[in-house]
N, C-alpha and C. Protein backbone atom coordinates (compact mmCIF):
# COMPACT_ATOMS: atom_id res chain seq x y z
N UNK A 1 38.46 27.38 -75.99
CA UNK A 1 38.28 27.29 -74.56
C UNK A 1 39.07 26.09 -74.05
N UNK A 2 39.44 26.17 -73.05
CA UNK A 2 40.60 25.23 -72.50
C UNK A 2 40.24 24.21 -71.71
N UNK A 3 40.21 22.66 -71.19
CA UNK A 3 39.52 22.31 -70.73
C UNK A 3 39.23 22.92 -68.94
N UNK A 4 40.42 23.40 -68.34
CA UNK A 4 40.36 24.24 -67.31
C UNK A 4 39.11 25.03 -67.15
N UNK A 5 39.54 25.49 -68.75
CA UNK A 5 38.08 26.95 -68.33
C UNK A 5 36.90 26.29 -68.24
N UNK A 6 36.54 25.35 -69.23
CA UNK A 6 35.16 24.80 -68.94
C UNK A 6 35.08 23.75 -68.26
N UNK A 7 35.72 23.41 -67.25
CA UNK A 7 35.40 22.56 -66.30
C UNK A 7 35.05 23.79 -64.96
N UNK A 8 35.86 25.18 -64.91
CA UNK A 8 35.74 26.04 -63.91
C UNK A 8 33.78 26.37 -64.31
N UNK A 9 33.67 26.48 -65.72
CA UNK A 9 32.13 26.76 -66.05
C UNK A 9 31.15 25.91 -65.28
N UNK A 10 31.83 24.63 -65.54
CA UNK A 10 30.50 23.63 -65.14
C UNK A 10 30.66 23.66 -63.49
N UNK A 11 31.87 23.81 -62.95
CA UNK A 11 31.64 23.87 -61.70
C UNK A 11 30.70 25.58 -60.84
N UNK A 12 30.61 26.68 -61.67
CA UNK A 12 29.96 27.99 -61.36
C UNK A 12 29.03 27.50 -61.33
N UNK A 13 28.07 26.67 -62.44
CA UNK A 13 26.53 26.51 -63.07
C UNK A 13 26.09 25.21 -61.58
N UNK A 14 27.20 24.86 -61.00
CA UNK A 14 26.31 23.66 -60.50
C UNK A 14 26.49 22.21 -60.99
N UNK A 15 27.13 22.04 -61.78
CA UNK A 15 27.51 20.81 -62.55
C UNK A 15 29.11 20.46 -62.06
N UNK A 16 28.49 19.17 -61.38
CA UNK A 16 30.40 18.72 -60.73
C UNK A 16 30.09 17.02 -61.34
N UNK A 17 31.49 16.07 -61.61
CA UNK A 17 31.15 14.71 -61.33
C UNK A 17 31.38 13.59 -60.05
N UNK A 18 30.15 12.70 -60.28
CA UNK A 18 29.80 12.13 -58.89
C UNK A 18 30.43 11.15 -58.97
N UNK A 19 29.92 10.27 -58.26
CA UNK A 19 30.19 8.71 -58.32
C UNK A 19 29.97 7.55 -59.68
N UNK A 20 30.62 7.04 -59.71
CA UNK A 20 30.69 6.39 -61.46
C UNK A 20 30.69 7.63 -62.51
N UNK A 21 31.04 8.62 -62.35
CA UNK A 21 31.74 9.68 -63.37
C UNK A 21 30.45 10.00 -63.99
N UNK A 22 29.32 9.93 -63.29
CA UNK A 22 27.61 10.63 -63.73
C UNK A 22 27.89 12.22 -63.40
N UNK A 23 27.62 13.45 -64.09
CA UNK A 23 26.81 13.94 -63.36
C UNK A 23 26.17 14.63 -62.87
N UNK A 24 26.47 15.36 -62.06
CA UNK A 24 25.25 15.34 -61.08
C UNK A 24 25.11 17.16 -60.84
N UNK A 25 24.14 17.66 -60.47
CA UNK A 25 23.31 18.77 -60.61
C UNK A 25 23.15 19.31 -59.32
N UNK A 26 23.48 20.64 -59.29
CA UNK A 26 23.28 21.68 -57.80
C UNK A 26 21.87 22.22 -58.65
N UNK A 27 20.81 22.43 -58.37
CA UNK A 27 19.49 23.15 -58.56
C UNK A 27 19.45 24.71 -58.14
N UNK A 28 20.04 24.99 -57.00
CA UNK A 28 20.13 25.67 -56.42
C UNK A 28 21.11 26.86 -57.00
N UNK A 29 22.73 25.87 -57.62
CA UNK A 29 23.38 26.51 -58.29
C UNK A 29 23.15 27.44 -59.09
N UNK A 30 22.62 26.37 -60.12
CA UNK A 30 21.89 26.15 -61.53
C UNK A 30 21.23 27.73 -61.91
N UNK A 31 20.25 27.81 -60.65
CA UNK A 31 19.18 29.10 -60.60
C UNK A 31 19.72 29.80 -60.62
N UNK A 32 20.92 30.21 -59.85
CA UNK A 32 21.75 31.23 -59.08
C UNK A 32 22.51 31.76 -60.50
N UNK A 33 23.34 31.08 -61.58
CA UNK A 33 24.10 31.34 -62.11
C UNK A 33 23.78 32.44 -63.13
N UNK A 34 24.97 33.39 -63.37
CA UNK A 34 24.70 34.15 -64.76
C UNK A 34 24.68 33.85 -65.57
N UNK A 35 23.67 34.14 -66.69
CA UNK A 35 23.19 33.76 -67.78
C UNK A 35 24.34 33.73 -68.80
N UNK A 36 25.21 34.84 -68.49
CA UNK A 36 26.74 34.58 -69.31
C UNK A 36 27.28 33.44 -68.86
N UNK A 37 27.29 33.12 -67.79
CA UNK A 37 28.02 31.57 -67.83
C UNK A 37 27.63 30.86 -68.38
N UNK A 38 26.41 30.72 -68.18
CA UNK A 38 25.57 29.51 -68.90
C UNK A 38 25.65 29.52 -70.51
N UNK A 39 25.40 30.56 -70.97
CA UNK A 39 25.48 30.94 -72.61
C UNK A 39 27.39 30.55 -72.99
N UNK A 40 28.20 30.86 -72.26
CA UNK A 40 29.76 30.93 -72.34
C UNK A 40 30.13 29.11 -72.38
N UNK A 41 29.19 28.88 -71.56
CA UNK A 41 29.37 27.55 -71.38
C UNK A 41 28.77 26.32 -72.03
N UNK A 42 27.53 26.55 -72.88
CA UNK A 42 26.88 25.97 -73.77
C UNK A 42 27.92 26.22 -75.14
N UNK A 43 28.18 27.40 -75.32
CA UNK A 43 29.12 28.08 -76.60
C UNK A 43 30.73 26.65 -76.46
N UNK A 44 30.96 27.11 -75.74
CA UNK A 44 32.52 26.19 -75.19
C UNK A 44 31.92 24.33 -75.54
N UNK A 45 30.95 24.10 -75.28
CA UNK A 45 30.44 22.60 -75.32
C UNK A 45 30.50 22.39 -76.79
N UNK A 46 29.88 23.50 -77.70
CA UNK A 46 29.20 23.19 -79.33
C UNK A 46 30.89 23.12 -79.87
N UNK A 47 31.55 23.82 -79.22
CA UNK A 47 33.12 24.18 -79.83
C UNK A 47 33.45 22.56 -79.66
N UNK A 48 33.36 22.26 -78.54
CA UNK A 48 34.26 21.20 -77.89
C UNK A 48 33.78 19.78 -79.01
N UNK A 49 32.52 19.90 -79.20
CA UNK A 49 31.34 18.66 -80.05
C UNK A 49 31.93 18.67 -81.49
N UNK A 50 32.06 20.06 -81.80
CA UNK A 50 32.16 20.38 -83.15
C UNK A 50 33.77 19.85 -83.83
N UNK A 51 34.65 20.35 -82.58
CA UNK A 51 36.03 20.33 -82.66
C UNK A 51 36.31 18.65 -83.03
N UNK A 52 35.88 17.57 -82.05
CA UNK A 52 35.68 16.14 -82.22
C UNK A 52 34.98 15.79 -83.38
N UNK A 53 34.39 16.09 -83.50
CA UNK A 53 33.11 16.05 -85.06
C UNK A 53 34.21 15.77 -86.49
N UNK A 54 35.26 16.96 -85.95
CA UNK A 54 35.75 17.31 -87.39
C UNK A 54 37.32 16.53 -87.50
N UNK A 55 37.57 16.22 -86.27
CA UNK A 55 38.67 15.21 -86.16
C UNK A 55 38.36 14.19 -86.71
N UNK A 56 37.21 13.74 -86.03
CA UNK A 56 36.61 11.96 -86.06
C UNK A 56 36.45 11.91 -88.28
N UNK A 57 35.97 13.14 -88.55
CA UNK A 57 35.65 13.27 -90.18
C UNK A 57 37.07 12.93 -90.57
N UNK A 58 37.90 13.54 -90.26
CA UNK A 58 39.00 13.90 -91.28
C UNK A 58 40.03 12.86 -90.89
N UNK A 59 39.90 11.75 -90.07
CA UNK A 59 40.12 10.79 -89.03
C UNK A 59 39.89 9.45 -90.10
N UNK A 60 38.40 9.72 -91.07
CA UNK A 60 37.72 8.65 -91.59
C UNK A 60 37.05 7.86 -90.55
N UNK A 61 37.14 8.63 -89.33
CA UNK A 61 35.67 7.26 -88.30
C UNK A 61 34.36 7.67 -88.64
């Protein structure tokens, strides 16, 4: 997943960043969104965690 695509995710779900780079939460969004986004977009995060995980290993940090 590209960072494009999952930044377009977090912006569908309600998730944009605020002030001091926190952030911050639409509720309203949040409710609204399809459950495929949300699942597409949790999936894209574990990739993104995992992907760093295995750099930082093979990195020696």
């Amino acid at each position: 997943m590209s960072a494009v695509n999952f930044i377009n995710l977090l912006l569908k779900v309600g998730i944009t960043i605020g002030k001091g780079n926190k952030l911050e939460l639409d509720e309203d969004a949040l409710k609204k969104a399809n459950i495929s986004t949300l699942k597409s977009l949790l999936m894209g995060a574990c990739v993104i965690i995992l992907t760093q995980s295995r750099t930082r290993i093979n990195r020696g940090l």
